[in-house]
Structure formats: C-alpha cells, structure tokens
Protein backbone atom coordinates (compact mmCIF):
# COMPACT_ATOMS: atom_id res chain seq x y z
CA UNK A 1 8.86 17.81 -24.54
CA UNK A 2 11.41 17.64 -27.47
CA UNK A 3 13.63 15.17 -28.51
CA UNK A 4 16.18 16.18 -26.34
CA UNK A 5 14.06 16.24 -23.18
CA UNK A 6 12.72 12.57 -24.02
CA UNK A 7 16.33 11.26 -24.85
CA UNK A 8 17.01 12.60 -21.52
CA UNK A 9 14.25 11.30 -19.43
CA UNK A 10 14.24 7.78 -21.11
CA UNK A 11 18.88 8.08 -20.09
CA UNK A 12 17.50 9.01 -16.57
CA UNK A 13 15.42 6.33 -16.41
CA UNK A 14 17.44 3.59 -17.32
CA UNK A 15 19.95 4.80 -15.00
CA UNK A 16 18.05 4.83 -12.29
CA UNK A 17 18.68 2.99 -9.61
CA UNK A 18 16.85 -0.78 -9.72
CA UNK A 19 14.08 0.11 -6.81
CA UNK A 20 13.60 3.60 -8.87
CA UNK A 21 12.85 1.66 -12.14
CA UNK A 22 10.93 -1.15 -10.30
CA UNK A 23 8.46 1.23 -8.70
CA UNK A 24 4.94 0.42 -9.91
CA UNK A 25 3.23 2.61 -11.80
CA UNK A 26 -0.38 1.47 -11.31
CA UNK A 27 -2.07 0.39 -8.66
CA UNK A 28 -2.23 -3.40 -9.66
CA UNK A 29 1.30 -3.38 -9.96
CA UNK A 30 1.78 -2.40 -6.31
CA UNK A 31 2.92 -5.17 -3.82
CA UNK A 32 1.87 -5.56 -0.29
CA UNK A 33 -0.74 -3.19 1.91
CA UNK A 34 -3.78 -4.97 1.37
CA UNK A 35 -4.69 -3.77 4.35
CA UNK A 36 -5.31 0.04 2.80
CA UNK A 37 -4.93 -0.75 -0.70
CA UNK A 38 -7.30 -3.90 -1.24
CA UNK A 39 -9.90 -3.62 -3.68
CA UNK A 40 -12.56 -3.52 -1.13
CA UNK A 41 -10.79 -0.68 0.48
CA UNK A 42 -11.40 2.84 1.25
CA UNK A 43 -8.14 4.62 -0.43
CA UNK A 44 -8.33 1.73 -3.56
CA UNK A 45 -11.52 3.47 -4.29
CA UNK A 46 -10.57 7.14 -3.69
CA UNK A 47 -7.58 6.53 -6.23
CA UNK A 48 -9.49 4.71 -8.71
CA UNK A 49 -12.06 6.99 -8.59
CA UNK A 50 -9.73 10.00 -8.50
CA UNK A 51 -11.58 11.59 -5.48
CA UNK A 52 -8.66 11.66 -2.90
CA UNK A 53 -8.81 13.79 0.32
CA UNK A 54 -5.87 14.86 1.98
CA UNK A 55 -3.65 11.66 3.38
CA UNK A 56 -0.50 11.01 5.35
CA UNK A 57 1.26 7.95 4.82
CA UNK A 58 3.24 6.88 7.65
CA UNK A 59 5.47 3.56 8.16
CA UNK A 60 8.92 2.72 8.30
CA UNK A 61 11.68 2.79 5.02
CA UNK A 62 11.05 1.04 1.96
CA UNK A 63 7.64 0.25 2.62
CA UNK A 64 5.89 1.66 -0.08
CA UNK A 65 5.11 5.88 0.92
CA UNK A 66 6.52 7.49 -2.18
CA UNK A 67 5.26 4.57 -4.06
CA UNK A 68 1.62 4.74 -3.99
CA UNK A 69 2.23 9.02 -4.00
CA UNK A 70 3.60 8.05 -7.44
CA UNK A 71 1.04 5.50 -8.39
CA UNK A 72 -1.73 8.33 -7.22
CA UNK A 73 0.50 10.92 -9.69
CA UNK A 74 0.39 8.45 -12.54
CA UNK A 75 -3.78 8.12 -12.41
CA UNK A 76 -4.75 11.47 -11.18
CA UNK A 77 -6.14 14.33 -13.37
CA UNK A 78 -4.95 16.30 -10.43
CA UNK A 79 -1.85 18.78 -11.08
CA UNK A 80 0.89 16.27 -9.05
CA UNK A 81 3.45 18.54 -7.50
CA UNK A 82 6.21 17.28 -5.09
CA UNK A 83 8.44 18.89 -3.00
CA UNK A 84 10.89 17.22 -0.15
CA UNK A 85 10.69 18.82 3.38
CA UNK A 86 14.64 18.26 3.90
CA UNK A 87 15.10 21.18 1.40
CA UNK A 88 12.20 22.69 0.75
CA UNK A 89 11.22 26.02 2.18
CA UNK A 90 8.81 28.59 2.62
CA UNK A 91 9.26 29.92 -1.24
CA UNK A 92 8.68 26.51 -2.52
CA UNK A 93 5.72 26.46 -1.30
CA UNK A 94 4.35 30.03 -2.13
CA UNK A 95 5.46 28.57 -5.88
CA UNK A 96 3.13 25.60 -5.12
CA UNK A 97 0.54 27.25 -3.77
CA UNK A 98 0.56 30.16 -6.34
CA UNK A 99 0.25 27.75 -9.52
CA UNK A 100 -2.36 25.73 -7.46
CA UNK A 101 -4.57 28.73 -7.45
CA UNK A 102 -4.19 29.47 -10.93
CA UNK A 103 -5.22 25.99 -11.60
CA UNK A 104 -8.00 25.96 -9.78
CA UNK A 105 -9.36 29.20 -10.76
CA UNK A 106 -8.14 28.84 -14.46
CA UNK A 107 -8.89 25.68 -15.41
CA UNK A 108 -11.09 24.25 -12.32
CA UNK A 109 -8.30 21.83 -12.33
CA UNK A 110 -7.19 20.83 -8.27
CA UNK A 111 -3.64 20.11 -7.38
CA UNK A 112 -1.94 17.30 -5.36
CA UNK A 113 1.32 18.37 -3.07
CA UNK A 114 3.08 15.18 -1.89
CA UNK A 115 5.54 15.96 0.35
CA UNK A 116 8.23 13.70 1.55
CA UNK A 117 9.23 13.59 5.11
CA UNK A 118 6.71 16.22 5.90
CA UNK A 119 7.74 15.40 9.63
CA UNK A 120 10.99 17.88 8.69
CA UNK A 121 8.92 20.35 8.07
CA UNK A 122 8.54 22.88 11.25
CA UNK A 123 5.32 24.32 12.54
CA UNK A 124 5.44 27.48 10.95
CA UNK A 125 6.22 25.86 7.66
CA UNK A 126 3.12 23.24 8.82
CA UNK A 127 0.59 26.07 9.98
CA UNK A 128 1.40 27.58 6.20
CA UNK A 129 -0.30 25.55 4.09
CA UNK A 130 -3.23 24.51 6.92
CA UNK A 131 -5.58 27.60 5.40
CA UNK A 132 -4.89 26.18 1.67
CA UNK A 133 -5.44 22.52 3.09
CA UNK A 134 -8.64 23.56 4.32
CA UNK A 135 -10.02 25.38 1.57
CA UNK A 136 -9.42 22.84 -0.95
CA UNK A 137 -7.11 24.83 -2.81
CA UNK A 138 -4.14 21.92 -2.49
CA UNK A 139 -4.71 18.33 -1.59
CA UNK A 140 -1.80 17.30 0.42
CA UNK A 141 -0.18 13.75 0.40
CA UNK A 142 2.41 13.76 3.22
CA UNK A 143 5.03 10.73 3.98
CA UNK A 144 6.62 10.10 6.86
CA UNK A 145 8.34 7.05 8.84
CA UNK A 146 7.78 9.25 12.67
CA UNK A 147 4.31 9.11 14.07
CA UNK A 148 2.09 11.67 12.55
CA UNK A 149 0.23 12.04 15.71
CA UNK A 150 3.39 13.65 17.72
CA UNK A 151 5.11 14.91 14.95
CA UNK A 152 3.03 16.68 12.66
CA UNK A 153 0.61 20.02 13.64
CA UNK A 154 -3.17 18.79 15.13
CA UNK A 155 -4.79 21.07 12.87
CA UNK A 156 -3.60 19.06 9.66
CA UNK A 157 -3.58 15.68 11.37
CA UNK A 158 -7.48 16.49 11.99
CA UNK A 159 -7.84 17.37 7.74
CA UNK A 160 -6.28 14.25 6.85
CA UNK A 161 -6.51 10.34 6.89
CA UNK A 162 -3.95 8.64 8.27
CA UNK A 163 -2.76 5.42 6.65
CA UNK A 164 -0.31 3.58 8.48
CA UNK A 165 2.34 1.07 5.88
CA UNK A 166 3.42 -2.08 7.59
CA UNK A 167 6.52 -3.12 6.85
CA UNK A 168 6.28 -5.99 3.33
CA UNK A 169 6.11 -9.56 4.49
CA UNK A 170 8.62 -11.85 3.35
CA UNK A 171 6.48 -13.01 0.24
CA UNK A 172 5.87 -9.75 -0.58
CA UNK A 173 9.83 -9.26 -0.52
CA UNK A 174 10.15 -12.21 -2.66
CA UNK A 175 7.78 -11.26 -5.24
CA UNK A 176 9.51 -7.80 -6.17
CA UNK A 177 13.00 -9.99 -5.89
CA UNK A 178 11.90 -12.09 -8.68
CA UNK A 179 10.55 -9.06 -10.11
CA UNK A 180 13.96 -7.41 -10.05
CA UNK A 181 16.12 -10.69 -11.39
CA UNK A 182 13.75 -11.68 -14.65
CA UNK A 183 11.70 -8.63 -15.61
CA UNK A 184 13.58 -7.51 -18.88
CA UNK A 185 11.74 -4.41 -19.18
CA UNK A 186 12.48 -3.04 -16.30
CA UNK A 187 14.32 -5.35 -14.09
CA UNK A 188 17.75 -7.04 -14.72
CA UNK A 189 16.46 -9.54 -16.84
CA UNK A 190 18.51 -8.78 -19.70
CA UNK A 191 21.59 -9.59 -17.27
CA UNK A 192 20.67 -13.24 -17.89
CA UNK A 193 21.10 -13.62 -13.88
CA UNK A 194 19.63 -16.71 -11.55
CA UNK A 195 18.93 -16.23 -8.38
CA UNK A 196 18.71 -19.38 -5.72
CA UNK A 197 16.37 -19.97 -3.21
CA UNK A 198 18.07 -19.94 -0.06
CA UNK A 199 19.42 -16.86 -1.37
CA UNK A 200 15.89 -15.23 -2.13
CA UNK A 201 15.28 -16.56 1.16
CA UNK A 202 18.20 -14.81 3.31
CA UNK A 203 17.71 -11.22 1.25
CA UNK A 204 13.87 -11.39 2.15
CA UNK A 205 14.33 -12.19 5.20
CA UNK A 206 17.47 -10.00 6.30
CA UNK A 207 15.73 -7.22 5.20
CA UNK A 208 13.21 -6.61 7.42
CA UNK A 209 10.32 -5.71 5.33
CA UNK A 210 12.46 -3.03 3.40
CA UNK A 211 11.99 -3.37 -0.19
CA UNK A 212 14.45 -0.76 -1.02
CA UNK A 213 17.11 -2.70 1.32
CA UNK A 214 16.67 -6.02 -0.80
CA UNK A 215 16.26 -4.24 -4.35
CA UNK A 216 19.65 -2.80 -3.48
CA UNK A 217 21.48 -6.09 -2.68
CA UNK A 218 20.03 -7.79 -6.07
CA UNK A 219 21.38 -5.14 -8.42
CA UNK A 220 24.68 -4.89 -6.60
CA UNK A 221 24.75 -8.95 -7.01
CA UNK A 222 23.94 -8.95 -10.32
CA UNK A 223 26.55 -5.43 -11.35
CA UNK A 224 29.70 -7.28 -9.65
CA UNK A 225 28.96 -11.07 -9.84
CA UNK A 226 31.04 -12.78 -12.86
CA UNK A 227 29.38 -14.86 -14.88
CA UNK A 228 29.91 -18.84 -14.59
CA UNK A 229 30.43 -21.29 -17.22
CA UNK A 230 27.25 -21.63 -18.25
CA UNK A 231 26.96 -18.05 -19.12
CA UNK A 232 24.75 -16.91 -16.56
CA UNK A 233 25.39 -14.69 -13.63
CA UNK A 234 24.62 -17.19 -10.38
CA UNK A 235 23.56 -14.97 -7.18
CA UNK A 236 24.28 -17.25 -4.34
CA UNK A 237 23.78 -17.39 -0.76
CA UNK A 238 27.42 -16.43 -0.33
CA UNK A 239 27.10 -13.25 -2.66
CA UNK A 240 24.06 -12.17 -1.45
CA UNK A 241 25.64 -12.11 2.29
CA UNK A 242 28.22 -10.15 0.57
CA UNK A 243 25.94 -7.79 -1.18
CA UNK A 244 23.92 -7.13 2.26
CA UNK A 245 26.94 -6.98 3.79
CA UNK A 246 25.72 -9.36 6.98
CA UNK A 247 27.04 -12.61 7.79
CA UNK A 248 24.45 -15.82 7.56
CA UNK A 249 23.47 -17.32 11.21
CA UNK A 250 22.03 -20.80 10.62
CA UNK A 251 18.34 -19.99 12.51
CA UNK A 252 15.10 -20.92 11.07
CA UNK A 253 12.68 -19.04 12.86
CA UNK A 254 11.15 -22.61 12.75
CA UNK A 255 12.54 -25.18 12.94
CA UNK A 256 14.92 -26.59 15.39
CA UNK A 257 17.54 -24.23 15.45
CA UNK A 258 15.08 -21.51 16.40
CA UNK A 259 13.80 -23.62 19.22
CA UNK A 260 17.83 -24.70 20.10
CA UNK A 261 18.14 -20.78 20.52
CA UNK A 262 15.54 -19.71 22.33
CA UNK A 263 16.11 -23.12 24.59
CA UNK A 264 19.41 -21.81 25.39
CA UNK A 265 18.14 -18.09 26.07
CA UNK A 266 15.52 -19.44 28.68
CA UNK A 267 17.93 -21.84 30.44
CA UNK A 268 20.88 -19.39 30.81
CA UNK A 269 18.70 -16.84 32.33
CA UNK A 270 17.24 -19.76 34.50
CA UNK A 271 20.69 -20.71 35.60
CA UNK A 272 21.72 -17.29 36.62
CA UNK A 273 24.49 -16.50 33.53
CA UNK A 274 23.74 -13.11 32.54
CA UNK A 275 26.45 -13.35 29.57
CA UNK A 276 25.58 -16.63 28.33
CA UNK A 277 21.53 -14.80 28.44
CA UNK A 278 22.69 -11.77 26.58
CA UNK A 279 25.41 -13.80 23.40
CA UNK A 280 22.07 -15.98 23.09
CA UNK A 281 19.96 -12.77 22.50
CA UNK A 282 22.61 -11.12 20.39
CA UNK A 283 22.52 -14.74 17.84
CA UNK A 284 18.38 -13.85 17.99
CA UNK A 285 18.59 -10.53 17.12
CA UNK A 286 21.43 -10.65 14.55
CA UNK A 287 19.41 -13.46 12.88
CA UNK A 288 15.81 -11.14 13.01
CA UNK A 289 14.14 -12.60 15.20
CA UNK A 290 10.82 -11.02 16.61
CA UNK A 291 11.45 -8.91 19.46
CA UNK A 292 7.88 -8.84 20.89
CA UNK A 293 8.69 -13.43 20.97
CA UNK A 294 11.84 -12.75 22.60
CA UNK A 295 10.19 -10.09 25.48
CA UNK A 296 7.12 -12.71 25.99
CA UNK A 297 9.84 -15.64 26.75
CA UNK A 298 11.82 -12.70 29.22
CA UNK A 299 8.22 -12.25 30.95
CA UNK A 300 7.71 -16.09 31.26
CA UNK A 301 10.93 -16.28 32.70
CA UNK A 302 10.43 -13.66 35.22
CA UNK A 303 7.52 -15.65 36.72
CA UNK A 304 8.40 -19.17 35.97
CA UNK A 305 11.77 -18.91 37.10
CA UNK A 306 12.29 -15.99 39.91
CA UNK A 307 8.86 -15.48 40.59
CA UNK A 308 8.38 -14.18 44.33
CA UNK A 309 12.06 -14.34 45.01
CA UNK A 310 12.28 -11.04 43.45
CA UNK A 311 9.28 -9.77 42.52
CA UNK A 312 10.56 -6.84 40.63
CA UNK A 313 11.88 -9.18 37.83
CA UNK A 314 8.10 -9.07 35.92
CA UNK A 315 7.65 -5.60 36.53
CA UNK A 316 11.20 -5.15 34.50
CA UNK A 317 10.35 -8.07 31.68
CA UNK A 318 6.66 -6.21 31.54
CA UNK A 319 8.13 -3.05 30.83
CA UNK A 320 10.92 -3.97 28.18
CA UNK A 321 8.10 -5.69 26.54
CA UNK A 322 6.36 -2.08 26.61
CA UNK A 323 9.42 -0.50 25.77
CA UNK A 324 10.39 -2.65 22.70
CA UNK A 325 7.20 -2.22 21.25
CA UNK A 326 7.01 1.18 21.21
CA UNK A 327 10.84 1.89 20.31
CA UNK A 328 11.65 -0.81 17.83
CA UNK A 329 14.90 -1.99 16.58
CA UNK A 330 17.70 -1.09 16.97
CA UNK A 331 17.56 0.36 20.54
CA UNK A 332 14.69 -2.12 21.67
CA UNK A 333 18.88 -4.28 22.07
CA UNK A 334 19.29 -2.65 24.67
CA UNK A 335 16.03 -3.03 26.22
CA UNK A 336 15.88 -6.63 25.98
CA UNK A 337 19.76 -6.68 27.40
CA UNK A 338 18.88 -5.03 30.01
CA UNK A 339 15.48 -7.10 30.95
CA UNK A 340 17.58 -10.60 30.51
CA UNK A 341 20.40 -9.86 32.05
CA UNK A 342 18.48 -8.62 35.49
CA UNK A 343 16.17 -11.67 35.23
CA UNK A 344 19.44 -13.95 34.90
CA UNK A 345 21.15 -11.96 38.18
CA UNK A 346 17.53 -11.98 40.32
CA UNK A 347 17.28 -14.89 42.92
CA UNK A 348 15.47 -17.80 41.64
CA UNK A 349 12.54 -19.69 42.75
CA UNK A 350 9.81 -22.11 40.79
CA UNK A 351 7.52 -21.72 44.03
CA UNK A 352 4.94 -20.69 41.65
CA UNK A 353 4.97 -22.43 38.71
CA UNK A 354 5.01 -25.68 40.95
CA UNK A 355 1.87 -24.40 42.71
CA UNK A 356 0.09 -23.90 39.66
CA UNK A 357 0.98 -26.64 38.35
CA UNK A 358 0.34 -28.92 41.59
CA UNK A 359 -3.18 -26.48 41.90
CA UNK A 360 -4.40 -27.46 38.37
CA UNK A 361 -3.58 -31.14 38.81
CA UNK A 362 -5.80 -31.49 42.22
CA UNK A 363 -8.69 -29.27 40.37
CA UNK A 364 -8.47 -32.04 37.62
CA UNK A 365 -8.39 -35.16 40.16
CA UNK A 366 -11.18 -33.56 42.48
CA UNK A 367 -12.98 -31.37 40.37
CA UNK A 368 -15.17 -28.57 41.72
CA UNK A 369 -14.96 -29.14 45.38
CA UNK A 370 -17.76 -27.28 47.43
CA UNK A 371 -16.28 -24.09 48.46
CA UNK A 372 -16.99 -23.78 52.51
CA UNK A 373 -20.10 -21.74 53.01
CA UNK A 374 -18.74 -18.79 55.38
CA UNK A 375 -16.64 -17.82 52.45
CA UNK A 376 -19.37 -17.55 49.94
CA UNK A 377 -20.67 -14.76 48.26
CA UNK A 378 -23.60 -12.70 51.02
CA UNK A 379 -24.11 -9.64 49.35
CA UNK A 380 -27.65 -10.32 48.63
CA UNK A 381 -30.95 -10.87 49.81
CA UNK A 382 -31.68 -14.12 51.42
CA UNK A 383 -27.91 -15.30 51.55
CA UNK A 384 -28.01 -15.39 55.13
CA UNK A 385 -30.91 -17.59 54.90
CA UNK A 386 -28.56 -20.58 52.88
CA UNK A 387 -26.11 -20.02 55.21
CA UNK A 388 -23.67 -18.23 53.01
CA UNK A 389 -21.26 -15.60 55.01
CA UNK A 390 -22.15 -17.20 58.21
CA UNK A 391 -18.80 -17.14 60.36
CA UNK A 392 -16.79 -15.34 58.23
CA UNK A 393 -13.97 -13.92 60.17
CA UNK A 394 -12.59 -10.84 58.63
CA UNK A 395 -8.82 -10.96 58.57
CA UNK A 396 -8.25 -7.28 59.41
CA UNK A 397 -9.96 -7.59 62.70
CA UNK A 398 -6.91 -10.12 63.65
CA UNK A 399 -3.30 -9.40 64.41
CA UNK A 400 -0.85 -9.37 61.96
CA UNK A 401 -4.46 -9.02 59.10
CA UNK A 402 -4.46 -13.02 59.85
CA UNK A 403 -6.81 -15.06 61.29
CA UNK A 404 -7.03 -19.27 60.90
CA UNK A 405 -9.93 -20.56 59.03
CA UNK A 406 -11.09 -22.56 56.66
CA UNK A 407 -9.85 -21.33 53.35
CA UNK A 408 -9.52 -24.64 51.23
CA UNK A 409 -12.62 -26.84 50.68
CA UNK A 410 -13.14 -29.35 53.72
CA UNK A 411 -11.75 -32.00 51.52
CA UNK A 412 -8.60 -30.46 50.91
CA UNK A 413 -7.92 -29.04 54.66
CA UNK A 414 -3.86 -29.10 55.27
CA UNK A 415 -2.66 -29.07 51.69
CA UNK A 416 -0.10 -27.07 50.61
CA UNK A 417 0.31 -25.81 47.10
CA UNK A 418 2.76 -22.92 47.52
CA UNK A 419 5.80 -23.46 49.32
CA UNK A 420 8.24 -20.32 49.19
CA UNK A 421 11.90 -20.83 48.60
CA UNK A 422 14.36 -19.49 51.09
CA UNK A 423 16.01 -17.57 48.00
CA UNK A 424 15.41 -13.55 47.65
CA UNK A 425 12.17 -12.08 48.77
CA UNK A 426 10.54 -15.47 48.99
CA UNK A 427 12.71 -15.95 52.71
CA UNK A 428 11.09 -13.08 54.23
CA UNK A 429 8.28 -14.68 52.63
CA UNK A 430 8.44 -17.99 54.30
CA UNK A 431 9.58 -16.18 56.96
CA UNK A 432 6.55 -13.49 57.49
CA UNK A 433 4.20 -16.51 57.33
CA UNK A 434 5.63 -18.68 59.86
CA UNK A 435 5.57 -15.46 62.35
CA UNK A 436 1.56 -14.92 61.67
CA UNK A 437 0.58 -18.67 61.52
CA UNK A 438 2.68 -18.77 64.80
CA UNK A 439 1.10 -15.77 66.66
CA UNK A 440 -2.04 -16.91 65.26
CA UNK A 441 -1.65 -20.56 67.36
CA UNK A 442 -0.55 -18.77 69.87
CA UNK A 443 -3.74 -15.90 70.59
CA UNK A 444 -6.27 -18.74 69.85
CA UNK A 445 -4.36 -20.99 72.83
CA UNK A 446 -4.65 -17.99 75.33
CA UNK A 447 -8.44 -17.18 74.04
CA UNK A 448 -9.40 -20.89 74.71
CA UNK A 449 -7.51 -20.58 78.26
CA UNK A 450 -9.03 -17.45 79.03
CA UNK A 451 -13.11 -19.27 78.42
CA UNK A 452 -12.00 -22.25 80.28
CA UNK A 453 -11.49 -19.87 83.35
C-alpha cells in the first residue's frame, strides 16, 4: 500500500458511516451472542483457534452477521475474500475460486469466502461452489436474515454449521449507544455530545434489537442537533423521536401503563368491541410490545371469555399464536387483528372459567373424595376382585351415547359445576343436554314399568 492508498483508506474510514466505524474488530469487542460466541463456546474456539469449518449465520438485520465475518477476517491467517450475492455472479466466483486454488496449492495457505445474503444466490450459482466446499478448497461463511433450511441448497446446509443471531437485547443496544456517543476514537466522542437516559432508553428499545437501526439515529442526532449553552450537543427524548422518526407512546412494558393497556385489550374483546380490541392492539404494537404476550392474552380470552359459545374462537387465537411466531413483525398485525377482532365479535360465555373455578374451590374444601368404584380403573388382574369396574354402564350401549350414573363422588351427587349459557353454541349445548337427560328419565321410567309387569 502507498501513501496514497493509506490516505485513502484512513478518508474512507472516517467517513464511514457510525455503525461501519463502530464495528468491532476483535472478538472481545463484539456485543451480544453469548449464546454462540461465549468463551465456553464452540465457534469462540474455532475463531480463536483459527480452525473454522464452513458456517452460515442467519438472524434478522443489524444483529451482528457481517460483524463477526469481519471479526473472523481480522484474526484469520486464512485468505478473507467477500463477495455480495445481490451482485455477484458466476465470474466472481470462478475469480474466487481460481486464486483460492493457487493459494492453497502455492502457499498451503486456505481461503475464507463470506458471502452476504447468500440466500440471493440461485441454485445453480449454490450447486457451484458445493464441489469446492467439499473439498476444502474454500471455507465458506454465508449470511443471511431467511431461514437457511428453506432457502439455501441441502447439500451445503449439510457442510455447514448453522448459527442462528438473536436479535441484541436492550442492554446490549445500550452498550454500543454509549459506545457510539463517548468513544473518541471511533465514536462521536469528539462531538462533545450527551445523551439522556430516557432517550438511551426509547432508541434501545424502539429498535428492536437492530443495532444498525439505533447507531443510525445517534449519529443523525448528534450531525443535526445544535449545540446548547453549555457547549455541548444535548440528544433528548424529543430528538431522538425525531431522529427515529417514530412518535413516543407512554408504555412501560412494566409498569402500569403496560398493564392499563393490555387491561383495556382484554376487556374490549370481552365486551364484544372489535374496534376498541384492535386501536388497543395498534397502541401495543406501535409501542413494541411482544407479540407472542399479546397472542397468549388473545388465547386466554378465547376460553375465558367465549369459551363453548363458539368454540372456534381458540382454534383461531391458537393459530395466530402459530402464525405470529413463525411470520414475525410486521405482518404477524394482521394476524393478531384478525384473531382479536373475531374473539371480540364471537358470542360470549364464562361457563367455563366459572366451572373451573367453582371445580377447584370444592377439590380444596373436600379434598380427594373417593371416586365411585364402577368407574375405576379394571384393566388388570384381580380388579374385579376389589370391586373396581363392577356396574359400569357403557354410555354407547344407551340412546343418545347417555346413560345416568354415578359420575361425581357419592358426596357430591347433584352438583353442578358447568352450566352452559344460552349464548352461541353453548344453547344447543344446554339444549342437547336437556333432550338426553330427558330421554334418559324417560327409558329408565318405562324399563322400571315394564319389570313391575
């Protein structure tokens, strides 16, 4: 490199933008992903050691990919080549390949391909460099935020580990903030900028594990924010909403304004107000809220509050809580629209919560009642001999599948825990068993006639 090329490279750098310059260059530097880059850890090791296999990092934006491809670059003796798969093609990698076979035969000297958003890359392009995978002659470090397993070919899934990023927790956010606002090296420390907490709060929160999304909002605080009188450059709560461009909603995922939300949610879809259900969902997804919380609180609902009156309403909660899961934000919106607003429209009943409820009480007063012996277990040797089974009346042998007996222990004969409503299913319900318990009456008072004659 001469002088020029260094003055270059050292201008590059410093115009770079702030998550660029930021990005650690060792692996002690790196922030977050314990979970695969602890120092008890298998790929901690293979990096430290410099004995890496092939890998595919996969995980959403701004969660560290290219990062620890560069950290692997900085302490490899490797070759470190890296290509894009939104531009590269099939010469680009006939290049790679070509120079990685010269260094290996050459200078016994392996080379590393990252390649970013291999998941671009088609299967011809894919089945390419399999044979060059598999013979060692390139280790490959793919990247991608689509799952590997549906996106990228078999063959190389099956040469490679797969390491899966989670998005950065909110310390983890807060950590590279302050990183970014004092470091004078290569932060914005020399800015002379102060950054307040509920500030650093809303920017690591708002964005949503993405490091790069919260870098960005710092260094566009700190480039347009005048300074006050104290010389310094203040980022506030109010600039940082500017700089993220998203509006503060007083929630605190806990404290009382979280539980004031979700209270609201619940109650709305309880009283049957599908647009009061779905403005209280939009306030706990605009403020981040967990969607997996707000599809368990939908699936409560569907049971607590509609139960048997329409019986379809936890088969639609159970599946948006599938669906969410799998899809993420933003479409899991619609998901969770459509869940609340049908449990908020079904017909409502608490038939079942109040038998539970009444169920465990009595279980508490009376605990374990003996259970009548003709409905205990006889499917083994010497039960007929304690009188288990004895009398049993199977129900299918009746009209209707229903036959009176003794189902409750002797102590509790007549009581009634579940009591359908006349709402939705729950009439026919009530309905169907009032017909059987009727008929029922009614065949043993013509079988008792019929033995007195």
């Amino acid at each position: 490199m001469d002088l020029f090329d260094y003055m270059r490279e050292s201008n590059k750098e410093k115009e770079s933008p702030l998550a660029a310059r930021l990005r650690p260059r060792t692996l002690d530097e790196v922030v977050g992903q314990q979970h695969i880059i602890g120092k008890d850890k298998l790929l901690y090791r293979a990096i430290k050691a410099d004995k890496l296999s092939s890998i595919i990092f996969y995980g959403p934006p701004g969660t560290g990919k290219t990062t620890l491809a560069k950290v692997i670059a900085n302490t490899t003796s490797a070759e470190f080549t890296q290509i894009n798969a939104t531009v590269a093609g099939k010469k680009d990698m006939e290049e790679v390949v070509k120079k990685a076979k010269d260094n290996q035969g050459m200078f016994g000297k392996k080379t590393i391909l990252f390649i970013d958003e291999i998941h671009r890359f088609n299967k011809g392009q894919q089945d390419y460099l399999l044979p060059f995978v598999e013979d060692g002659t390139i280790i490959l470090i793919g990247a991608t935020t689509e799952n590997p397993y549906f996106e990228v070919n078999g063959a190389l899934i099956s040469r490679s580990i797969i390491f899966e990023l989670k998005p950065l927790s909110q310390d983890d956010i807060k950590e590279l903030i302050r990183r970014a606002v004092y470091d004078r090296e290569r932060g914005m420390g020399a800015y002379d900028a102060v950054m307040e907490e509920d500030a650093m709060e809303f920017l690591s929160d708002i964005a949503g594990g993405d490091a790069r999304h919260a870098l960005n909002a710092v260094e566009l605080g700190i480039m347009t924010t005048n300074r006050s009188a104290d010389g310094k450059i203040h980022i506030t709560l109010d600039v940082a909403q500017e700089c993220i461009q998203k509006r503060v909603i007083k929630y605190d995922k806990t404290g009382d304004n979280h539980y004031d939300t979700i209270s609201a949610f619940i109650k709305s879809m309880r009283g049957s107000d599908p647009d009061a259900a779905v403005y209280y969902l939009a306030r706990m997804l605009y403020a981040g809220e967990d969607i997996k919380f707000i599809a368990r609180r939908i699936m409560i609902c569907a049971s607590e509050d509609v139960g048997n009156a329409d019986p379809a309403a936890l088969q639609v909660a159970v599946s948006a809580s599938l669906a969410v899961e799998r899809i993420g934000m933003p479409e899991a919106q619609i998901i969770l629209a459509h869940a609340a607003a049908y449990v908020a429209c079904a017909p409502k009943s608490n038939a079942a919560v109040n038998a539970i409820s009444e169920a465990m009480q009595t279980v508490e007063e009376t605990g374990n009642l003996p259970i009548p012996p003709h409905l205990q277990d006889a499917h083994y040797k010497g039960a007929a001999k304690l009188g288990h089974g004895l009398d049993y009346k199977y129900a299918h042998n009746y009209p209707n599948n229903y036959v009176e007996q003794q189902y409750l222990p002797y102590e509790l004969s007549g009581k009634e825990f579940y009591r359908p409503s006349g709402n939705g299913y729950e009439k026919k319900i009530k309905e169907h068993m009032k017909r059987i318990k009727e008929e029922a009456k009614k065949d043993g008072g013509d079988e008792a006639d019929a033995q007195k004659k």
